[in-house]
N, C-alpha and C. Protein backbone atom coordinates (compact mmCIF):
# COMPACT_ATOMS: atom_id res chain seq x y z
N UNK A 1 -6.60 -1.76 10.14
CA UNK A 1 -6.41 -0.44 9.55
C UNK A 1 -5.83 0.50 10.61
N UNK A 2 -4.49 1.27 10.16
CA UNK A 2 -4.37 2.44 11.45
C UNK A 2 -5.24 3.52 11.32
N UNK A 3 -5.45 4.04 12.64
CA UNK A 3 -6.10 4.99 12.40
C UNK A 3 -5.77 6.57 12.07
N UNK A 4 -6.32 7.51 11.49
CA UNK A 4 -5.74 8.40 10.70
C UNK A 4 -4.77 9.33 11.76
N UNK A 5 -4.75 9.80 12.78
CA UNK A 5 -3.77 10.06 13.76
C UNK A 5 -2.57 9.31 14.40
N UNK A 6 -2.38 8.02 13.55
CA UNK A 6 -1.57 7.19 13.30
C UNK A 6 -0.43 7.37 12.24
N UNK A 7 0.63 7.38 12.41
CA UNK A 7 1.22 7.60 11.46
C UNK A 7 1.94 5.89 10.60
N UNK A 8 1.82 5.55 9.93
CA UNK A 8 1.59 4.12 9.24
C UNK A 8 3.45 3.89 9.49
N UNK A 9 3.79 2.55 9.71
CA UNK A 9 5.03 1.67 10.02
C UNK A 9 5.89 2.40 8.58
N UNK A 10 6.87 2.44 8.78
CA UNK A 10 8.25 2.63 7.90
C UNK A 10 8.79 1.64 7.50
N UNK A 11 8.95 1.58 6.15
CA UNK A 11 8.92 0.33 5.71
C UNK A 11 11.05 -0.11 5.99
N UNK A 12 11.51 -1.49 6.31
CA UNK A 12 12.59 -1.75 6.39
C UNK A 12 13.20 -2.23 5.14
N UNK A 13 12.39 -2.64 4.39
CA UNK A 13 13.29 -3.09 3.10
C UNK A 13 12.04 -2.39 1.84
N UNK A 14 12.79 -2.36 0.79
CA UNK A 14 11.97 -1.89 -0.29
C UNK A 14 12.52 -3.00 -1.32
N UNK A 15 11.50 -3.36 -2.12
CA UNK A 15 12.09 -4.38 -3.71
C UNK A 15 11.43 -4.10 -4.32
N UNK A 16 12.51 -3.62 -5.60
CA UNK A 16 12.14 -2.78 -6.98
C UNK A 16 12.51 -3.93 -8.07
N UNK A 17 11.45 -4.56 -8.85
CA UNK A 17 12.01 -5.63 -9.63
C UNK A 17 11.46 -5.01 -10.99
N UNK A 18 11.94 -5.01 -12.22
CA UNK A 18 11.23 -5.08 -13.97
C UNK A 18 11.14 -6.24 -14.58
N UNK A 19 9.70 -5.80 -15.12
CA UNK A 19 8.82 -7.09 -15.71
C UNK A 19 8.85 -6.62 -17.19
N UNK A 20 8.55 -7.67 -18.11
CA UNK A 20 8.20 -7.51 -19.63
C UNK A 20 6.97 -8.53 -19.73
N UNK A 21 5.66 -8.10 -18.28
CA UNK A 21 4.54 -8.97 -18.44
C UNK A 21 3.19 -8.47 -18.58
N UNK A 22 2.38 -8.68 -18.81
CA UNK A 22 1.12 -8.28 -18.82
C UNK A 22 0.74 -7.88 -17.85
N UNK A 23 0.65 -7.03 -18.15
CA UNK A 23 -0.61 -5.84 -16.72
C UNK A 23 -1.39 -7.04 -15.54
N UNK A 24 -2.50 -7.50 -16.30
CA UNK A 24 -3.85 -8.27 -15.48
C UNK A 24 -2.33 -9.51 -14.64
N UNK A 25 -1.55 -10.41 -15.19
CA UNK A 25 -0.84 -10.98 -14.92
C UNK A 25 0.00 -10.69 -13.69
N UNK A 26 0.64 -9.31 -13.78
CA UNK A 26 1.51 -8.93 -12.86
C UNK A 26 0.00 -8.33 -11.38
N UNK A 27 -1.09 -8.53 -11.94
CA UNK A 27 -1.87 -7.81 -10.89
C UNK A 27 -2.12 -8.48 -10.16
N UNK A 28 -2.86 -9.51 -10.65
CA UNK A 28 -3.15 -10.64 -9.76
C UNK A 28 -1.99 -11.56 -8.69
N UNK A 29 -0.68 -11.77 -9.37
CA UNK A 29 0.44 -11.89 -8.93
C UNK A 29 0.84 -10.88 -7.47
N UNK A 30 0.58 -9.43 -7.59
CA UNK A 30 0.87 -9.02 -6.80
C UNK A 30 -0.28 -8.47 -5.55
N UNK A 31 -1.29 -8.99 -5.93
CA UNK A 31 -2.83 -8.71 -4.73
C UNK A 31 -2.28 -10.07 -3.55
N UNK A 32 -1.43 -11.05 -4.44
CA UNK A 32 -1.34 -12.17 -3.52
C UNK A 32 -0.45 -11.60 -2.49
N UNK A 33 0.60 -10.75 -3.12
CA UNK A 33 2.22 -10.73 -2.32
C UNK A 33 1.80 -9.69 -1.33
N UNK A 34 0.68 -8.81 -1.45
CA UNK A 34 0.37 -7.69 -0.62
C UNK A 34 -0.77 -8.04 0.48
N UNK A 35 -1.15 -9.02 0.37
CA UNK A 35 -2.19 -9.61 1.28
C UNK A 35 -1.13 -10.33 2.48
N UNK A 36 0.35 -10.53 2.20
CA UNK A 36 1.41 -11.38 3.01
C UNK A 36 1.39 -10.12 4.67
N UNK A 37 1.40 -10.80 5.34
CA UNK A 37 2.03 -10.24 6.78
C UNK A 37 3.19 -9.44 6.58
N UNK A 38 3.19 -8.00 7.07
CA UNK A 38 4.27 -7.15 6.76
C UNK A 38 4.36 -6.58 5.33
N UNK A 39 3.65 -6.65 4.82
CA UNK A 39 3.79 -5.66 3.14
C UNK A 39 3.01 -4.94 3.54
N UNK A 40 3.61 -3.75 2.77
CA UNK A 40 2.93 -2.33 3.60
C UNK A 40 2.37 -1.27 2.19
N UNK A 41 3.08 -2.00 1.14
CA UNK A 41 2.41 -1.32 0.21
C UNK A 41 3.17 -2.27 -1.35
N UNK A 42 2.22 -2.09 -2.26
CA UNK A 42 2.88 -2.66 -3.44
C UNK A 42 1.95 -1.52 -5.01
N UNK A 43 3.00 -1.56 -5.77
CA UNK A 43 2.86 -0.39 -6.69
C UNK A 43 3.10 -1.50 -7.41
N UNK A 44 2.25 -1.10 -9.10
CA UNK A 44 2.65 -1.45 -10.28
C UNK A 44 3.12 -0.23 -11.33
N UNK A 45 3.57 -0.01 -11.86
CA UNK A 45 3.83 1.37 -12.91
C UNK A 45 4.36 1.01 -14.04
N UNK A 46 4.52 1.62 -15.21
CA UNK A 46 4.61 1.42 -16.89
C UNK A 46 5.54 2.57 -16.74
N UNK A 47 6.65 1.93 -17.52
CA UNK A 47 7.77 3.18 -18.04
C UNK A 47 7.39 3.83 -18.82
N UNK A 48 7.28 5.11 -18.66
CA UNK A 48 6.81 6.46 -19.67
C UNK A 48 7.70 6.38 -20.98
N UNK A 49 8.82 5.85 -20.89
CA UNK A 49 9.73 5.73 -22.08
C UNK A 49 9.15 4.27 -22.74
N UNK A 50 9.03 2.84 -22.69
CA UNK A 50 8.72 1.93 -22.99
C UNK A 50 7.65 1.50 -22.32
N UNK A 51 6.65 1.04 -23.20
CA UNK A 51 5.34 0.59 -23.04
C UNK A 51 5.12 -0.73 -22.40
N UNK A 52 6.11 -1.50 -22.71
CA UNK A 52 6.12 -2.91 -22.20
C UNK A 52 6.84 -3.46 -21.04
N UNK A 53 7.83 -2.15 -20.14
CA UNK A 53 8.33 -2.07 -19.06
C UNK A 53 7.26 -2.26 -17.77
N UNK A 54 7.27 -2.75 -17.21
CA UNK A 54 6.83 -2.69 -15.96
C UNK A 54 7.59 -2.26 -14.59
N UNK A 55 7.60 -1.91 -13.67
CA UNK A 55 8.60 -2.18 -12.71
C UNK A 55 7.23 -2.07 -10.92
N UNK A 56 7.51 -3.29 -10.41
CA UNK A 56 7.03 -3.71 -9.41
C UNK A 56 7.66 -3.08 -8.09
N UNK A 57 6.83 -2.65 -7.64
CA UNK A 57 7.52 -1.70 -5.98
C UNK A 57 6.83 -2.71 -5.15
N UNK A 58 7.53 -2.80 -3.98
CA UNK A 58 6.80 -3.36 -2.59
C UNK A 58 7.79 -3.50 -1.47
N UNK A 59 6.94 -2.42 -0.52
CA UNK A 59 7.34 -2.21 0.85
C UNK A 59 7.41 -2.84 1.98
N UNK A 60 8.23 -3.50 3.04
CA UNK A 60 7.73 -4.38 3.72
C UNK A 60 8.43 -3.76 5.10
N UNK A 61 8.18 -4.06 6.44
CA UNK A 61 8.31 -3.83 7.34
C UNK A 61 9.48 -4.22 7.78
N UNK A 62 9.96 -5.35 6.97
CA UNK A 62 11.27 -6.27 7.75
C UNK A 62 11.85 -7.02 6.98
N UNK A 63 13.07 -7.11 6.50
CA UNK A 63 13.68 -7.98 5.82
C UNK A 63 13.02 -9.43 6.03
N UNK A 64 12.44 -9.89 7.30
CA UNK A 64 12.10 -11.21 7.54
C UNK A 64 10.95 -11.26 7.31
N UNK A 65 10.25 -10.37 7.27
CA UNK A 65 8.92 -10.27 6.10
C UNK A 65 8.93 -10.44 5.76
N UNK A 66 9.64 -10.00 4.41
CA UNK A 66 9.65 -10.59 3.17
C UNK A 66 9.86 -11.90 2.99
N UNK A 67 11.00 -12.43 3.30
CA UNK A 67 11.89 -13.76 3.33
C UNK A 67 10.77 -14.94 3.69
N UNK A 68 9.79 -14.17 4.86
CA UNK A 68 8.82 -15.32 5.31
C UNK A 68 7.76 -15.24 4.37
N UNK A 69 7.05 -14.22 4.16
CA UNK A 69 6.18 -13.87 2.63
C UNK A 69 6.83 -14.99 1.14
N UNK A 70 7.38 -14.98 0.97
CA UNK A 70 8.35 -15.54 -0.32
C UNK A 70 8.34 -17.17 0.24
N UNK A 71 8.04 -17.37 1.29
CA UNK A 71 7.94 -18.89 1.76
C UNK A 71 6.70 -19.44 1.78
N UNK A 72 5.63 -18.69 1.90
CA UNK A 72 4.33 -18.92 1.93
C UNK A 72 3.62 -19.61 0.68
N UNK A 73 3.19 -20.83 0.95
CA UNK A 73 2.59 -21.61 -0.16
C UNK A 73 1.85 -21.10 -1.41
N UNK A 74 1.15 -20.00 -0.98
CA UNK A 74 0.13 -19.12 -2.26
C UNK A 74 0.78 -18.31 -2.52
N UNK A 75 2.14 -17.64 -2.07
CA UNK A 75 3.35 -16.79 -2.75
C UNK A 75 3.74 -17.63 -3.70
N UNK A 76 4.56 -18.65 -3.54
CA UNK A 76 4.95 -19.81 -4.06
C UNK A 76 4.20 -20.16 -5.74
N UNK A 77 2.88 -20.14 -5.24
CA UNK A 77 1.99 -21.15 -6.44
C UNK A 77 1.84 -19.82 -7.25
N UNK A 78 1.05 -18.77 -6.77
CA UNK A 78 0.66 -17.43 -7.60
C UNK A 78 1.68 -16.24 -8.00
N UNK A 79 2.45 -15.94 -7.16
CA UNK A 79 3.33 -15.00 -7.20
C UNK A 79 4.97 -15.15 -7.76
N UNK A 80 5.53 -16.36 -7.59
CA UNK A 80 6.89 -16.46 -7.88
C UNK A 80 7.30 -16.53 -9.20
N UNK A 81 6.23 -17.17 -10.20
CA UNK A 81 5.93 -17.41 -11.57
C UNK A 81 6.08 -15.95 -11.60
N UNK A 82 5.43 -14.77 -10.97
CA UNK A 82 5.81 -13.60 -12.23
C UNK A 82 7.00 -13.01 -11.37
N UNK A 83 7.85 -13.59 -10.16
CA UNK A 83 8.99 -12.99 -9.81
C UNK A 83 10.46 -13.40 -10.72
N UNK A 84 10.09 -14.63 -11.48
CA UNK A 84 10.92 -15.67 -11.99
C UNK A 84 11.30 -14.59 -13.07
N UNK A 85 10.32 -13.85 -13.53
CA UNK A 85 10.29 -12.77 -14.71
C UNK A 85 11.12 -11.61 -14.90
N UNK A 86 11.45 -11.69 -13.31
CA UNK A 86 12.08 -10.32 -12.91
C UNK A 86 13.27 -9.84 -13.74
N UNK A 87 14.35 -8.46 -14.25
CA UNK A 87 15.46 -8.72 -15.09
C UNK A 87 16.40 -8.99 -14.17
N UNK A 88 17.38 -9.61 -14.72
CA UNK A 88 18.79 -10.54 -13.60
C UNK A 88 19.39 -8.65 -12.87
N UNK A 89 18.89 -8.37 -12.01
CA UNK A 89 19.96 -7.29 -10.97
C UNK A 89 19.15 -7.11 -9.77
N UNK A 90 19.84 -6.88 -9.07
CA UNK A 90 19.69 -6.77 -7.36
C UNK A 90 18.45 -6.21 -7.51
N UNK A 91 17.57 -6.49 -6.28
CA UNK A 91 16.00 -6.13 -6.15
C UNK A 91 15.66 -5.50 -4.89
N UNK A 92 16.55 -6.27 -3.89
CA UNK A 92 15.79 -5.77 -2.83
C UNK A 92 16.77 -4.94 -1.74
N UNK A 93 15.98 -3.87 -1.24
CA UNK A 93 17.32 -2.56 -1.15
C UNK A 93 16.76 -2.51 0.60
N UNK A 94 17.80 -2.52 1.89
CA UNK A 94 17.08 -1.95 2.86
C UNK A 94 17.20 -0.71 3.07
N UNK A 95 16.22 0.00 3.90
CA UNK A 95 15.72 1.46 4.19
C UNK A 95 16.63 1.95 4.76
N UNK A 96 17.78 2.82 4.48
CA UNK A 96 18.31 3.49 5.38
C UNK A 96 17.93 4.88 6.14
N UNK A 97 17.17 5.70 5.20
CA UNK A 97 16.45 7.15 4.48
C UNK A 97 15.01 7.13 4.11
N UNK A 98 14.39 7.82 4.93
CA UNK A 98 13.01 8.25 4.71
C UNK A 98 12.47 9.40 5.20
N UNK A 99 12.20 10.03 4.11
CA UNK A 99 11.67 11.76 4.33
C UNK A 99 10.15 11.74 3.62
N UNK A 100 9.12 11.72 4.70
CA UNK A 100 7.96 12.27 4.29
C UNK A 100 7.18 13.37 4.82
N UNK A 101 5.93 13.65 4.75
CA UNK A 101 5.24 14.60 5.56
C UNK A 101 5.30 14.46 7.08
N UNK A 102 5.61 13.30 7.67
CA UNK A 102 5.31 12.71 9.15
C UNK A 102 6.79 13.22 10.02
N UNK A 103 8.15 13.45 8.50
CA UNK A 103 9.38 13.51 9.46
C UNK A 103 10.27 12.64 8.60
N UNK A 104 11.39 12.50 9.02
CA UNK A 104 12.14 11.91 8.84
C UNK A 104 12.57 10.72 9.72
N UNK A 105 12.78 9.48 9.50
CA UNK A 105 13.72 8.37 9.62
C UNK A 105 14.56 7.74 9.17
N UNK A 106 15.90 7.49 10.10
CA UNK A 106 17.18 7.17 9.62
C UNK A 106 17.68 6.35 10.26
N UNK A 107 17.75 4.82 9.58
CA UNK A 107 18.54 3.70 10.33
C UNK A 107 20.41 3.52 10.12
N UNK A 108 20.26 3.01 10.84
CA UNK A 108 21.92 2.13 10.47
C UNK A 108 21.89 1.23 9.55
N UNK A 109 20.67 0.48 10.41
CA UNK A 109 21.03 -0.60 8.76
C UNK A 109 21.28 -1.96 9.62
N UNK A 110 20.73 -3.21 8.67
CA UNK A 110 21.64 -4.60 9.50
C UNK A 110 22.87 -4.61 8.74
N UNK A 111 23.34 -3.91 7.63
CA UNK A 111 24.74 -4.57 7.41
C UNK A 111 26.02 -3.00 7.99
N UNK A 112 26.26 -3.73 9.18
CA UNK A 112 26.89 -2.60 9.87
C UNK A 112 27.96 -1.99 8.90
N UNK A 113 28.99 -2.70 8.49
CA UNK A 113 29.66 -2.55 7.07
C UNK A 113 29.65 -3.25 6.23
N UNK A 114 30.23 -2.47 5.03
CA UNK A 114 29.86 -3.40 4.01
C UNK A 114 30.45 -4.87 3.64
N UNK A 115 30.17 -5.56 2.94
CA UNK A 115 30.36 -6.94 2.41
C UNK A 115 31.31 -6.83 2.01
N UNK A 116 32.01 -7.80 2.36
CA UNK A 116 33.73 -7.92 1.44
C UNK A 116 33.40 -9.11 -0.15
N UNK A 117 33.50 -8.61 -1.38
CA UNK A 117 32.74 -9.18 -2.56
C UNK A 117 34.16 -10.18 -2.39
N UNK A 118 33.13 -11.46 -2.83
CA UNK A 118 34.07 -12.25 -3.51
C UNK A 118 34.65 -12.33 -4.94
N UNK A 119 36.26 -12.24 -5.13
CA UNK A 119 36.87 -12.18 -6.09
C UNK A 119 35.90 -13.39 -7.26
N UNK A 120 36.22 -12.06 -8.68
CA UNK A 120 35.71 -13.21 -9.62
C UNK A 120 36.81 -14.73 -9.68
């Protein structure tokens, strides 16, 4: 636990995924993914417009957090079943921007520029 004159790690990547799953389902699913090394926080929330929306938040310290989290055998068995759920679009966003009570932080970023897309 940090302690309260601590100001808590900034998270490096954030992944925002939507579910069309059951509450208790997506909970248990995600007590696993937040117990992983480097998750720094994980949210569940219900769209105020649709009842059956879900959308899953979770903060992690490091792109390789995650990547190593998502490799972990009880990620694997408990958790990927309700990631499989997720809707087909990009999920996981890194931190460039963060403004809270503590201040502000502002990275570069690992992708120094952007990606050249491959032609359809």
């Amino acid at each position: 636990m940090v302690p309260s004159d601590v100001a808590p790690p900034a998270p490096g990547l954030v992944v925002v995924s939507r579910h069309r799953v059951d509450l208790d389902e997506a909970k248990a699913a995600l007590a696993v993914l937040a117990r992983q090394r480097g998750c720094l926080n994980a949210t569940i929330a219900r769209s105020t417009d649709d009842y059956d929306l879900l959308v899953i938040v979770t903060e992690w310290d490091s792109v390789r957090s995650y990547r190593k989290a998502l490799s972990s055998y009880e990620v694997k068995v408990e958790s990927v079943p309700l990631l499989a759920t997720a809707f087909d679009e990009t999920t996981a966003f890194e931190v460039l921007y963060r403004q809270d009570a503590t201040g502000v932080i502002e990275r570069e970023g690992a992708l120094v520029e952007k990606p050249q897309r491959i032609p359809d």
